[in-house]
N, C-alpha and C. Protein backbone atom coordinates (compact mmCIF):
# COMPACT_ATOMS: atom_id res chain seq x y z
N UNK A 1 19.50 -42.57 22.89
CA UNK A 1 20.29 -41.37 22.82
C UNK A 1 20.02 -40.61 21.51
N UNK A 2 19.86 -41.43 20.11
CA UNK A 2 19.71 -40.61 19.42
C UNK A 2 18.87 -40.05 19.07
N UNK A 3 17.55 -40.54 19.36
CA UNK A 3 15.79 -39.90 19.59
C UNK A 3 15.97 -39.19 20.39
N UNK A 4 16.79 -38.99 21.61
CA UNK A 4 16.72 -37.76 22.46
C UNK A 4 17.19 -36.37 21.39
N UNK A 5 18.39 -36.63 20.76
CA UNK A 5 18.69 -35.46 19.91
C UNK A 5 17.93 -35.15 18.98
N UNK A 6 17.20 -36.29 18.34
CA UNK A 6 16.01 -36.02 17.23
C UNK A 6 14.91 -34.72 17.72
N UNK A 7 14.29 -35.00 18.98
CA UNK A 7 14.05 -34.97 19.47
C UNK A 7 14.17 -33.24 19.51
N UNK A 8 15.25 -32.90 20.73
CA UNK A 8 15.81 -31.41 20.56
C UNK A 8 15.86 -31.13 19.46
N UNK A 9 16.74 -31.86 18.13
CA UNK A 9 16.83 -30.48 17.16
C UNK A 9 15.20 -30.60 16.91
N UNK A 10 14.41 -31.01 17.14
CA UNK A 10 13.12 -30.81 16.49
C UNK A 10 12.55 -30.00 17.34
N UNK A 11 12.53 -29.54 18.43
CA UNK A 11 12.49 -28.28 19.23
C UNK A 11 12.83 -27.12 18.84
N UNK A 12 14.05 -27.49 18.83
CA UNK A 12 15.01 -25.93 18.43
C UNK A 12 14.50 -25.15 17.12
N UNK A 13 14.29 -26.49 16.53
CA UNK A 13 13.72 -25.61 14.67
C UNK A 13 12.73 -25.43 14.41
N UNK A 14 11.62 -25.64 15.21
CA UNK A 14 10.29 -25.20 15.79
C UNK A 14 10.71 -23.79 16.82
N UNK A 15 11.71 -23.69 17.27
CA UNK A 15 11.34 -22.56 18.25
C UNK A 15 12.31 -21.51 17.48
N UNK A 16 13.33 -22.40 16.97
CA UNK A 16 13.73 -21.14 15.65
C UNK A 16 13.02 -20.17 14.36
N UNK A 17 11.92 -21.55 14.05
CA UNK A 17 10.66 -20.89 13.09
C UNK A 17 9.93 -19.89 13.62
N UNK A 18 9.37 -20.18 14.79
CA UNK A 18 8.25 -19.45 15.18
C UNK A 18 9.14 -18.03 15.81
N UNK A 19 10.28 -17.98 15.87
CA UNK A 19 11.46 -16.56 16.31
C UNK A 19 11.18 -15.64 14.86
N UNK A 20 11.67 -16.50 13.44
CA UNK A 20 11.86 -15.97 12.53
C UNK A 20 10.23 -15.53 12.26
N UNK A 21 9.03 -16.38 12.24
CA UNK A 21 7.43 -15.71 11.95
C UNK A 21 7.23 -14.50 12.44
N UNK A 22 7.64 -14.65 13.76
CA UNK A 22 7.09 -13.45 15.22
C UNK A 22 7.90 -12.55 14.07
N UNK A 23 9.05 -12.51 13.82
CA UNK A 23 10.16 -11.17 13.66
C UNK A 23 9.54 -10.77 12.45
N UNK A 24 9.51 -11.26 11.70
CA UNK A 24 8.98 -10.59 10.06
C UNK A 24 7.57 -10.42 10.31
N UNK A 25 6.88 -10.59 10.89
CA UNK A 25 5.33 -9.74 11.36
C UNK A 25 5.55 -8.29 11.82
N UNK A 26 6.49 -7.85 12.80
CA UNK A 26 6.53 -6.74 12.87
C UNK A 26 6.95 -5.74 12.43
N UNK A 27 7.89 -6.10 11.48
CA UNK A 27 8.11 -5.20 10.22
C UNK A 27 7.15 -4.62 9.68
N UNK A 28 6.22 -5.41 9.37
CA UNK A 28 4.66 -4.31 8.87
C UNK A 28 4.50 -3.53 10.04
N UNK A 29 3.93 -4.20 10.84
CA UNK A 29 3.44 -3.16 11.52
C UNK A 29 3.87 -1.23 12.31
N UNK A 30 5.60 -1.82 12.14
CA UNK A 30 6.46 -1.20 12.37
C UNK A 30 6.72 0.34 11.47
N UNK A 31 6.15 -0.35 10.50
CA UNK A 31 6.07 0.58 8.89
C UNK A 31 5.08 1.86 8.85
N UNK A 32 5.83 2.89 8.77
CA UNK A 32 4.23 3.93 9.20
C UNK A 32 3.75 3.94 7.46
N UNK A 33 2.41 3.83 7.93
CA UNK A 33 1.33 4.45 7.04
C UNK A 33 1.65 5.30 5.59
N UNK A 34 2.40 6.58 6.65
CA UNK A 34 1.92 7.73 5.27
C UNK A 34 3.58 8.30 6.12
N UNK A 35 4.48 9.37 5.22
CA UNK A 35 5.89 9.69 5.54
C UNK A 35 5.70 10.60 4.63
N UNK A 36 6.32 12.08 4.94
CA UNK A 36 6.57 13.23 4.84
C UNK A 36 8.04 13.08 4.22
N UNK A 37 8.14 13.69 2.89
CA UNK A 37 9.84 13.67 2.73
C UNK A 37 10.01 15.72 2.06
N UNK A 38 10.58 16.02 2.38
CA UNK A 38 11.11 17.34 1.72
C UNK A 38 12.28 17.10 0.73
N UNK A 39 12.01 17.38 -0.83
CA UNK A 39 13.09 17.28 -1.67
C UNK A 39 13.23 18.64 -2.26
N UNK A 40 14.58 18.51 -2.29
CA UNK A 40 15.31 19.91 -3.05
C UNK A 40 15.15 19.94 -4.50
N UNK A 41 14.64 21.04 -4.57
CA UNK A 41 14.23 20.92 -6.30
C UNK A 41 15.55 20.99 -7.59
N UNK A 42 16.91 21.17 -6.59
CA UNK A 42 18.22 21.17 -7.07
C UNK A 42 18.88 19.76 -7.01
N UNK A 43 17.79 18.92 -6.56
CA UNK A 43 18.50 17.77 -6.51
C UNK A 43 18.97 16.52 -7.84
N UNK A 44 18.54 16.80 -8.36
CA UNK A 44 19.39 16.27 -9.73
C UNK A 44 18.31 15.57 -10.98
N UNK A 45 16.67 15.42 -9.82
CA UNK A 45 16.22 13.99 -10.59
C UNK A 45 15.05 15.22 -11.37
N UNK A 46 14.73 16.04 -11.72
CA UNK A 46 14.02 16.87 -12.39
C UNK A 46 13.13 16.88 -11.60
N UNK A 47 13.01 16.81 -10.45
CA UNK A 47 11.75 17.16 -9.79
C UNK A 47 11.53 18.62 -9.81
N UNK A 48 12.33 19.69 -9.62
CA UNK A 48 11.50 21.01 -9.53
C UNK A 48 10.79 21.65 -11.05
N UNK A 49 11.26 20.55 -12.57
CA UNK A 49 10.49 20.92 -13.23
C UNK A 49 9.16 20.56 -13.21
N UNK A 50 8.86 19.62 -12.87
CA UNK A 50 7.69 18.69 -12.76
C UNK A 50 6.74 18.66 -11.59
N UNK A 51 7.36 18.98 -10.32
CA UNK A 51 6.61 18.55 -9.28
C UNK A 51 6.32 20.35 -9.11
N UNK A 52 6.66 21.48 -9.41
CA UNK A 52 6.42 22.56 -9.83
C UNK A 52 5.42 22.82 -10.75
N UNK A 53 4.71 22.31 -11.74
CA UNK A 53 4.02 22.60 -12.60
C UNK A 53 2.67 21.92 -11.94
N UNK A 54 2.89 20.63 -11.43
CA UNK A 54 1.87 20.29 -10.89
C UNK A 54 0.52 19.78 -12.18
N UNK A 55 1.55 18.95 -12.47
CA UNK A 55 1.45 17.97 -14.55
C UNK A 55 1.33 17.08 -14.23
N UNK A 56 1.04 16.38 -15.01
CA UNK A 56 1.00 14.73 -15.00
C UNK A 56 2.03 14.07 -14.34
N UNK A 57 3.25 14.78 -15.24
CA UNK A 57 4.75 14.36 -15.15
C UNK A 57 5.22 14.36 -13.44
N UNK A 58 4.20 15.50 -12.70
CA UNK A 58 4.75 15.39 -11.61
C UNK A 58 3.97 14.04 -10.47
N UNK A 59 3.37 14.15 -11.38
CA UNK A 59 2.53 12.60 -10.19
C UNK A 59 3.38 11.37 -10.48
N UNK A 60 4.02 11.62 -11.44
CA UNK A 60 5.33 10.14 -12.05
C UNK A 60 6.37 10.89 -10.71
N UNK A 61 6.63 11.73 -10.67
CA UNK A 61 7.78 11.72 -10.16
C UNK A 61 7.66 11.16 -8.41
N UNK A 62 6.51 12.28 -8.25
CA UNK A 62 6.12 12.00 -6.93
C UNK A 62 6.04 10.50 -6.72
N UNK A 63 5.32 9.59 -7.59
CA UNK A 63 5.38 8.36 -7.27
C UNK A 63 6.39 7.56 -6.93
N UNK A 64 7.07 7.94 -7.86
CA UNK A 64 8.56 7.14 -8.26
C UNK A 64 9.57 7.15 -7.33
N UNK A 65 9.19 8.80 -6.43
CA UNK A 65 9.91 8.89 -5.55
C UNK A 65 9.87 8.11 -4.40
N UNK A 66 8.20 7.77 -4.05
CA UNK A 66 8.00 7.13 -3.03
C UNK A 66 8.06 5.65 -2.99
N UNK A 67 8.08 5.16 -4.35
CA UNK A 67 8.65 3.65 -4.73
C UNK A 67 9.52 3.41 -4.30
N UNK A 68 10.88 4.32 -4.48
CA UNK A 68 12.16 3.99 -4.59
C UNK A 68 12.56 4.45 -2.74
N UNK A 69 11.78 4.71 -2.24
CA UNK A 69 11.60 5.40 -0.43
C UNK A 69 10.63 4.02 0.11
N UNK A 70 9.97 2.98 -0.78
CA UNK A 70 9.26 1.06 -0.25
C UNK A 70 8.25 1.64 0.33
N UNK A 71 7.17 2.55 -0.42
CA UNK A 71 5.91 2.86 -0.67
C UNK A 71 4.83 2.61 -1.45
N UNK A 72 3.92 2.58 -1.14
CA UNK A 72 3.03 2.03 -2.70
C UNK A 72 2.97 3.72 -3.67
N UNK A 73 2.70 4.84 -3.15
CA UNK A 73 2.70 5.55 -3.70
C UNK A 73 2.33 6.92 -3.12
N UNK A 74 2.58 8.23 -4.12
CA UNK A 74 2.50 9.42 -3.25
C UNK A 74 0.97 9.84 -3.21
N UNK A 75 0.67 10.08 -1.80
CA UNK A 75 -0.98 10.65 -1.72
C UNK A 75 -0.69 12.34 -1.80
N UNK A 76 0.18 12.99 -1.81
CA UNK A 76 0.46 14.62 -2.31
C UNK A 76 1.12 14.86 -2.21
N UNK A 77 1.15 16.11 -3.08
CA UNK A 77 3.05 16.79 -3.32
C UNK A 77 2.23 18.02 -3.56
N UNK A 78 3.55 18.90 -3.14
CA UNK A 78 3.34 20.37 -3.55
C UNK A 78 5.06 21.46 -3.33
N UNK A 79 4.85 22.85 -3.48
CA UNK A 79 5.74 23.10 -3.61
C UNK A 79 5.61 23.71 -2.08
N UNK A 80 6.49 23.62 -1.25
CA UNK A 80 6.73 24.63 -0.19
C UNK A 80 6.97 26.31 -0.33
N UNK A 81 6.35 26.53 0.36
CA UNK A 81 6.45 28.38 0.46
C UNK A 81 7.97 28.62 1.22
N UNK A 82 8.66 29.56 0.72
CA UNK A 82 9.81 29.60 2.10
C UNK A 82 9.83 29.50 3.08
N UNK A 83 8.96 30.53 3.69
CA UNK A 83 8.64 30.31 5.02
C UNK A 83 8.52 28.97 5.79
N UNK A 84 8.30 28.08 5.05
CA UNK A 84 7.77 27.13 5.61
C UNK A 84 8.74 25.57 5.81
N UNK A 85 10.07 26.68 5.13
CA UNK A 85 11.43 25.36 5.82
C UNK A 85 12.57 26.21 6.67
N UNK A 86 13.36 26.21 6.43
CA UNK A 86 14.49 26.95 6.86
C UNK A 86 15.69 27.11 6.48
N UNK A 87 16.94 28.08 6.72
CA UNK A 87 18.06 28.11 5.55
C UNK A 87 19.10 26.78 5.26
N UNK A 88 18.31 25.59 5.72
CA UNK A 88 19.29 24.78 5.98
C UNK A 88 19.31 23.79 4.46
N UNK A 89 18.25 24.13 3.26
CA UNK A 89 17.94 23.88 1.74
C UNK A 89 19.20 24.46 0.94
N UNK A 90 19.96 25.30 1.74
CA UNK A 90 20.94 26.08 0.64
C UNK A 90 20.14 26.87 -0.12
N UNK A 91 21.39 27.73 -1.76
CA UNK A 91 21.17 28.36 -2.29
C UNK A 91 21.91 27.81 -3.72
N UNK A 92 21.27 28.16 -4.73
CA UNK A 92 21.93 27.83 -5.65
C UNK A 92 22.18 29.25 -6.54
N UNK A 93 23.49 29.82 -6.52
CA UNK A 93 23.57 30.45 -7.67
C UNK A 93 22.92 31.92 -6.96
N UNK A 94 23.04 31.90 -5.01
CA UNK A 94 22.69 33.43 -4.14
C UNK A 94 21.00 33.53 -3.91
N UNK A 95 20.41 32.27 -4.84
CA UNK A 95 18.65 32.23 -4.82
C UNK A 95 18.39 31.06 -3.94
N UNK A 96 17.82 31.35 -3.18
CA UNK A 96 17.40 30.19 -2.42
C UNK A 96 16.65 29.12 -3.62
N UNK A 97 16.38 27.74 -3.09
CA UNK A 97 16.51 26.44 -4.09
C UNK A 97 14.94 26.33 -3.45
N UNK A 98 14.02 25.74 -4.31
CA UNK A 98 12.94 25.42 -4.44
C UNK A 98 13.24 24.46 -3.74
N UNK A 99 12.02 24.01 -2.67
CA UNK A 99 11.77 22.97 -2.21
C UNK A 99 10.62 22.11 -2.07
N UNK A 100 9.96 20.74 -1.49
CA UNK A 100 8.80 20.25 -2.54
C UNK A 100 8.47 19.35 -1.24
N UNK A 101 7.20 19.67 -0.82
CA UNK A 101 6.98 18.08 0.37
C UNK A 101 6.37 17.35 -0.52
N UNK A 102 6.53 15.90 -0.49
CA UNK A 102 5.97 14.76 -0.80
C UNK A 102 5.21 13.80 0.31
N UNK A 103 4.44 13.66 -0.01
CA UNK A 103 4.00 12.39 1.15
C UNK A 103 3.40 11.27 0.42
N UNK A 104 4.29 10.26 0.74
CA UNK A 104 3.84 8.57 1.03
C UNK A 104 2.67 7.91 1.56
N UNK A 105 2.23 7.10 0.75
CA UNK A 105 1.48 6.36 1.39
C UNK A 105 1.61 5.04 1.03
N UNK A 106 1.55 4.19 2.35
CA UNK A 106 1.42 2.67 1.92
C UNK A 106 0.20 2.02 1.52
């Protein structure tokens, strides 16, 4: 009787392992590549001084941003043209707010 239970739990925690392997494999794969983020240049972290000038300072930011977003790092940033978001960025102060695509890459 008790080699029979030996037995099962030694099943179960073999078929529990290989549940938990399978599951954390697809997390990578699951993970896209490269991710598009739009940040408001009013958003607090100095990005529209930096990622605006298109400086050194802004490749720190861009990076940093995509670190803290579980990226290895940003493959480009730039500033968006208006046209090219919509009024949904707000206004700061009756001026529409600078806005900035970033993109990720793993």
């Amino acid at each position: 009787m008790r080699l029979r239970i030996s037995i099962l739990a030694a099943i179960v925690a073999a078929v529990a392992a290989a549940i938990i392997i399978a599951a954390s494999g697809n997390e990578t794969v699951a993970r896209a590549k490269q991710q598009d983020f739009i940040v408001a240049g009013s958003d607090g972290y100095g990005t529209q001084e930096c990622l605006a000038r298109r400086s050194d300072c802004g490749r720190i930011v861009a990076d940093a941003w995509c670190e803290a977003k579980g990226f290895k790092a940003a493959s480009a940033y730039r500033q968006l043209d208006r046209d090219e978001i919509t009024g949904s960025a707000g206004t700061s102060q009756g001026k529409p707010v600078e806005s900035f695509l970033i993109s990720c890459r793993n």
